[in-house]
Protein backbone atom coordinates (compact mmCIF):
# COMPACT_ATOMS: atom_id res chain seq x y z
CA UNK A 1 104.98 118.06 106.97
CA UNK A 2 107.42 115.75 108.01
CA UNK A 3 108.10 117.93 111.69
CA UNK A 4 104.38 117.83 112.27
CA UNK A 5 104.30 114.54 111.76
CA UNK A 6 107.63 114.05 114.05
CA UNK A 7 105.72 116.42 117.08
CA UNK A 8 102.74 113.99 116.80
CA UNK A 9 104.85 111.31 117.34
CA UNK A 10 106.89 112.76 120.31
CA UNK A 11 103.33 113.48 121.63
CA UNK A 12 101.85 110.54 121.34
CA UNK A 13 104.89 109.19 122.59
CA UNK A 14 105.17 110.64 125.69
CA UNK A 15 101.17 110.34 126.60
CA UNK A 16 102.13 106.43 126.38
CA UNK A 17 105.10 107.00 129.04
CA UNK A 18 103.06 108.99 131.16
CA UNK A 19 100.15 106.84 131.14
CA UNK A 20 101.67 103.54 131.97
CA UNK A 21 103.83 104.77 134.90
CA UNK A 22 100.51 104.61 136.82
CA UNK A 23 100.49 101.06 136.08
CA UNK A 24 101.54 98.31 138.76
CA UNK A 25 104.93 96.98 138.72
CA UNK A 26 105.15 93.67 136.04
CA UNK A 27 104.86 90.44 138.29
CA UNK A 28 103.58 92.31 141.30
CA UNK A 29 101.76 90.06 143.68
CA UNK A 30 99.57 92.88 145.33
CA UNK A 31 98.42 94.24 141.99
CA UNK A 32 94.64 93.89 141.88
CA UNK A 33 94.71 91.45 138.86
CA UNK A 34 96.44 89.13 141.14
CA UNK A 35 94.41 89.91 144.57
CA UNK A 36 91.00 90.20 143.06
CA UNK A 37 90.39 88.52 139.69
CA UNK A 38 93.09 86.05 139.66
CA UNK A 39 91.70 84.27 142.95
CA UNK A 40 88.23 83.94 142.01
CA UNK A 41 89.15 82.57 138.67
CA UNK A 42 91.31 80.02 140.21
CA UNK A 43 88.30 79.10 142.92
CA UNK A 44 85.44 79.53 140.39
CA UNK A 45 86.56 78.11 137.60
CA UNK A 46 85.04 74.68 137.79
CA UNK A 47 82.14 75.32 139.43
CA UNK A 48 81.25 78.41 137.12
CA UNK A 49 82.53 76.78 133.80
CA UNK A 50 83.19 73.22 134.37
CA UNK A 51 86.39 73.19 132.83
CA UNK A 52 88.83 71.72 134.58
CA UNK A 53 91.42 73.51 133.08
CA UNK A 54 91.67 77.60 134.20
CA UNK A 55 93.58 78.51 130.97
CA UNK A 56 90.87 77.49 129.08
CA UNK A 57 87.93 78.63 131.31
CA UNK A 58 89.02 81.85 131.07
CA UNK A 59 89.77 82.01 127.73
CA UNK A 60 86.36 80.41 126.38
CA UNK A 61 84.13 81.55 129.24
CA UNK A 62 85.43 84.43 131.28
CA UNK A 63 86.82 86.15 128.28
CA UNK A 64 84.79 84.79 125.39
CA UNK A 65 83.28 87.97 124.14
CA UNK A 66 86.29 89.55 124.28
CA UNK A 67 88.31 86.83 122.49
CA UNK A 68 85.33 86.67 119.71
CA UNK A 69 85.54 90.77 119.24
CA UNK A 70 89.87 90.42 118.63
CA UNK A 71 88.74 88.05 116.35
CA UNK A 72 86.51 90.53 114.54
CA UNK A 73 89.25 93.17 114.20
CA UNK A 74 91.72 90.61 113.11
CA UNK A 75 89.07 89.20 110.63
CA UNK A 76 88.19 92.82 109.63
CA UNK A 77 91.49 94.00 109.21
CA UNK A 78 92.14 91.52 106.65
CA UNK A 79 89.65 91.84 104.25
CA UNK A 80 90.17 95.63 104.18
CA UNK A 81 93.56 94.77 103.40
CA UNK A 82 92.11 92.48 100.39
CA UNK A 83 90.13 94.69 99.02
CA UNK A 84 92.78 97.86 99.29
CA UNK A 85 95.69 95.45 97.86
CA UNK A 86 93.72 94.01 95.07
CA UNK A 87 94.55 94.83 91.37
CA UNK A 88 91.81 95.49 88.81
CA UNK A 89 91.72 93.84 85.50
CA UNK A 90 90.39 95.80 82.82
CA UNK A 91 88.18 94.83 80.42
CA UNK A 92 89.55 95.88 77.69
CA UNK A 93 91.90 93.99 75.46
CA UNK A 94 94.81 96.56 74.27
């Protein structure tokens, strides 16, 4: 059990590797976060929102949705972790 559970790891692991080395270098300046979305956030932002800060506007606004369904799983996470962890009293006096 505990070398099937070791090869789903390794495989798992390595579809993780090979998956992000696809992805643009950290900081890059002509990834297309920072030549597409970035920009128009940055022009937008006030006229779309009117926030004046961009932080914000794109937290609240742009990503809103997004921000409220994290909030979900975090939210539902918990309780399922309530109701697994809780104890049972039983009725019954011994």
């Amino acid at each position: 059990m505990k070398v099937l559970a070791l090869i789903i790891v390794i495989l798992t692991g390595s579809l993780l590797i090979y998956s992000s080395l696809d992805m643009p270098d950290w900081g890059d300046p002509n990834s297309p976060a920072s030549t597409h979305v970035s920009p128009r956030y940055i022009e937008k932002t006030i006229e779309e929102t009117a926030t004046p800060n961009a932080v914000t506007s794109v937290l609240a606004d742009y990503r809103g949705y997004d921000t409220l369904g994290e909030t979900v799983v975090i939210f539902t996470a918990a309780v399922v972790c309530i109701l697994l962890l809780r104890r049972f009293e039983d009725d019954k006096t011994h």
